[in-house]
N, C-alpha and C. Protein backbone atom coordinates (compact mmCIF):
# COMPACT_ATOMS: atom_id res chain seq x y z
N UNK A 1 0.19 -11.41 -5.90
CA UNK A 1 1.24 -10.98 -5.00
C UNK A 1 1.92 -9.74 -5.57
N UNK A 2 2.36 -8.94 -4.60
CA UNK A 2 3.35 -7.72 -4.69
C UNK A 2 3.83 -7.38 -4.21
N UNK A 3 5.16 -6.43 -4.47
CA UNK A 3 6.52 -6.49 -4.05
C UNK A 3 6.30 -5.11 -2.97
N UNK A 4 6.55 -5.03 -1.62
CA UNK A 4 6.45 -4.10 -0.92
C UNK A 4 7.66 -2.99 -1.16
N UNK A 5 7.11 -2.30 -1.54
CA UNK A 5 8.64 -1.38 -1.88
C UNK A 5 9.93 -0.90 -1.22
N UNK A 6 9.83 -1.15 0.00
CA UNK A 6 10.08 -0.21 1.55
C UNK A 6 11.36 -1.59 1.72
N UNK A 7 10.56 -3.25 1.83
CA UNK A 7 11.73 -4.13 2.70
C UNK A 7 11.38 -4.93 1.47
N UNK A 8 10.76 -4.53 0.50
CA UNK A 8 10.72 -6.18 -0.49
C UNK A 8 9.91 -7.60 -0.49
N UNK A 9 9.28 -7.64 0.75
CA UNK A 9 8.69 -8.75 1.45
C UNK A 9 7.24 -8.55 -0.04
N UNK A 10 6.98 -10.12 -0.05
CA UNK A 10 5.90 -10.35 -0.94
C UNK A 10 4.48 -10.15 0.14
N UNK A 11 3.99 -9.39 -0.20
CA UNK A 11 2.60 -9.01 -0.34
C UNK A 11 1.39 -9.50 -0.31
N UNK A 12 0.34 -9.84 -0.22
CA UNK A 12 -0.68 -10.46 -0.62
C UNK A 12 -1.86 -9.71 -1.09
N UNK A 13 -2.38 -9.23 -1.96
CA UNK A 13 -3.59 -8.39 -2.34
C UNK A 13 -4.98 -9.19 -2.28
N UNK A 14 -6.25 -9.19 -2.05
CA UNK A 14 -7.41 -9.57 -1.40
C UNK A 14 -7.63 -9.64 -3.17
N UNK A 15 -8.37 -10.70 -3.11
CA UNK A 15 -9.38 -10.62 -4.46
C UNK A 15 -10.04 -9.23 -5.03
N UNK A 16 -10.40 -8.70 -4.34
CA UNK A 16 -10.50 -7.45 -4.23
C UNK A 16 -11.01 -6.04 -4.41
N UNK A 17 -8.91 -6.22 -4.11
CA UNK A 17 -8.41 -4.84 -3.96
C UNK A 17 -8.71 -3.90 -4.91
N UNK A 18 -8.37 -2.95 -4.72
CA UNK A 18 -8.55 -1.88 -5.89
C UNK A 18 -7.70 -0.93 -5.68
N UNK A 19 -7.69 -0.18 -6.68
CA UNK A 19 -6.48 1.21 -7.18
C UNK A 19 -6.69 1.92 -5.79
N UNK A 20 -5.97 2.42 -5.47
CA UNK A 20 -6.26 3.55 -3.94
C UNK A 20 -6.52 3.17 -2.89
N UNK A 21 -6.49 1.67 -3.07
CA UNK A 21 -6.97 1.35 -1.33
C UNK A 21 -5.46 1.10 -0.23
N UNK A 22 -5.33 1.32 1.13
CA UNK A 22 -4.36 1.03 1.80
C UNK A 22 -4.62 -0.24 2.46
N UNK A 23 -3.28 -0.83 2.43
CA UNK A 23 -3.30 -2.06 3.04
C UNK A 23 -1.80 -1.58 3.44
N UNK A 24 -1.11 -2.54 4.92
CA UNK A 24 -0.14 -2.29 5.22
C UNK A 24 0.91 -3.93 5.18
N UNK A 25 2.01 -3.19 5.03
CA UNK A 25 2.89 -4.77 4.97
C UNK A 25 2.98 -5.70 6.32
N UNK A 26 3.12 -6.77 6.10
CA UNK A 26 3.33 -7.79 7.36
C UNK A 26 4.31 -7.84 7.67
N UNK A 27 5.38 -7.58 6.99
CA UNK A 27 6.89 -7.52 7.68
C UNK A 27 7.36 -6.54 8.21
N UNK A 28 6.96 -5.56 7.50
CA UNK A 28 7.73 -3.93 7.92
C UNK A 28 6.89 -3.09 8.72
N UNK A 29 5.38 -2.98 8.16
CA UNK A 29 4.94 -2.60 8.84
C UNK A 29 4.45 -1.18 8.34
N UNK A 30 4.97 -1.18 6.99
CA UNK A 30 4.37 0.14 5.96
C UNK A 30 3.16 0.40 5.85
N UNK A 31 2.98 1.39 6.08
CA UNK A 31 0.96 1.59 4.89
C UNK A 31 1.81 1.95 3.61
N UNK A 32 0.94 0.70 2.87
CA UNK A 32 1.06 0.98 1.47
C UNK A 32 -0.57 1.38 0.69
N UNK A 33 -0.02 1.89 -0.62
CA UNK A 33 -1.36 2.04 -1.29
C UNK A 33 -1.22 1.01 -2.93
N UNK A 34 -2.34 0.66 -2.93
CA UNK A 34 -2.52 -0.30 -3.88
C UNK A 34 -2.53 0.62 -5.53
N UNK A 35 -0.88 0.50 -6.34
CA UNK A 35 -1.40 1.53 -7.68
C UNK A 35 -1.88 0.67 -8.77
N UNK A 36 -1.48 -0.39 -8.36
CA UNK A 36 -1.94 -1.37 -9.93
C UNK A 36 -2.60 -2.65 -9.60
N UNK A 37 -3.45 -3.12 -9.65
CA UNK A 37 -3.83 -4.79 -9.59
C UNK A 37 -3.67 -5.37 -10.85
N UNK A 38 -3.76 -5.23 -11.78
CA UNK A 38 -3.29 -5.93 -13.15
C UNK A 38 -2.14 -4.83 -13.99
N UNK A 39 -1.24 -5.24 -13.97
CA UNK A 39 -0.44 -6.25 -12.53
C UNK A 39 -0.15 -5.69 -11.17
N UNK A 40 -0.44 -6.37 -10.42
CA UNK A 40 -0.32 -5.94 -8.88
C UNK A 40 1.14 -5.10 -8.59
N UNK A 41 0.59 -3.80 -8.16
CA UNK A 41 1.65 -2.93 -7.86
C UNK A 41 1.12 -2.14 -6.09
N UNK A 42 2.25 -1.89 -5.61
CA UNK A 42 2.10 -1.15 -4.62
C UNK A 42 3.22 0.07 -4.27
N UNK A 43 2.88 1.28 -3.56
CA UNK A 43 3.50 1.93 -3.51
C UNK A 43 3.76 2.48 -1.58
N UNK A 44 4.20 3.40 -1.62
CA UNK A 44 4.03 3.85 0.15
C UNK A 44 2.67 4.78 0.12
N UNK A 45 2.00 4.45 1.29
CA UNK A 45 0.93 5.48 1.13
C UNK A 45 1.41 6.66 1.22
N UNK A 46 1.11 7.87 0.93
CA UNK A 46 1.45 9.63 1.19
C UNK A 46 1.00 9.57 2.49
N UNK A 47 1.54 10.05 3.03
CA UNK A 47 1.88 10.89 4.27
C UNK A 47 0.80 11.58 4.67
N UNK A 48 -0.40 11.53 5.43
CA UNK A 48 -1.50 12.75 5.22
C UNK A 48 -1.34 13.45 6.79
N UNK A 49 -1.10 14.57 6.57
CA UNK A 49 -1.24 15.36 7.55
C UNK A 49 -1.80 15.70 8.13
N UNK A 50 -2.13 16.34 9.32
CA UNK A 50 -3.11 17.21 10.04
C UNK A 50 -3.12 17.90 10.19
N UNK A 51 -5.32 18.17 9.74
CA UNK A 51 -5.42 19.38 9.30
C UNK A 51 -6.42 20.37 10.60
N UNK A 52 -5.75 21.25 11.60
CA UNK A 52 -5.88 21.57 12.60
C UNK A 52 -7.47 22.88 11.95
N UNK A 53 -7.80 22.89 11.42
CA UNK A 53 -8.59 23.84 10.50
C UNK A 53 -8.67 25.01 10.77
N UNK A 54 -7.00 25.57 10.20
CA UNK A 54 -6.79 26.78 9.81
C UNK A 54 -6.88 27.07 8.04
């Protein structure tokens, strides 16, 4: 389990998971990105923009 950073709500990580992958919270509704599994950490995913290809 891990702490969603955004509302706090506990988390659940997949057997798994791994460093960089997105998963989003069940309460809030965040994309988060997975920074640590031992010990389970999560962060907000970055923001990725669009890229109109200029």
């Amino acid at each position: 389990m891990a702490e969603c950073p955004v509302c706090g709500a506990e988390v659940e990580l997949t057997a798994d998971a791994v460093v960089g992958e997105l998963m989003e919270c069940p309460d809030c509704g965040t994309e988060l990105e997975v920074l640590g599994v031992d010990p389970p950490e999560l962060g907000e995913a970055p923001e990725t923009e669009e890229d109109w290809g200029q």
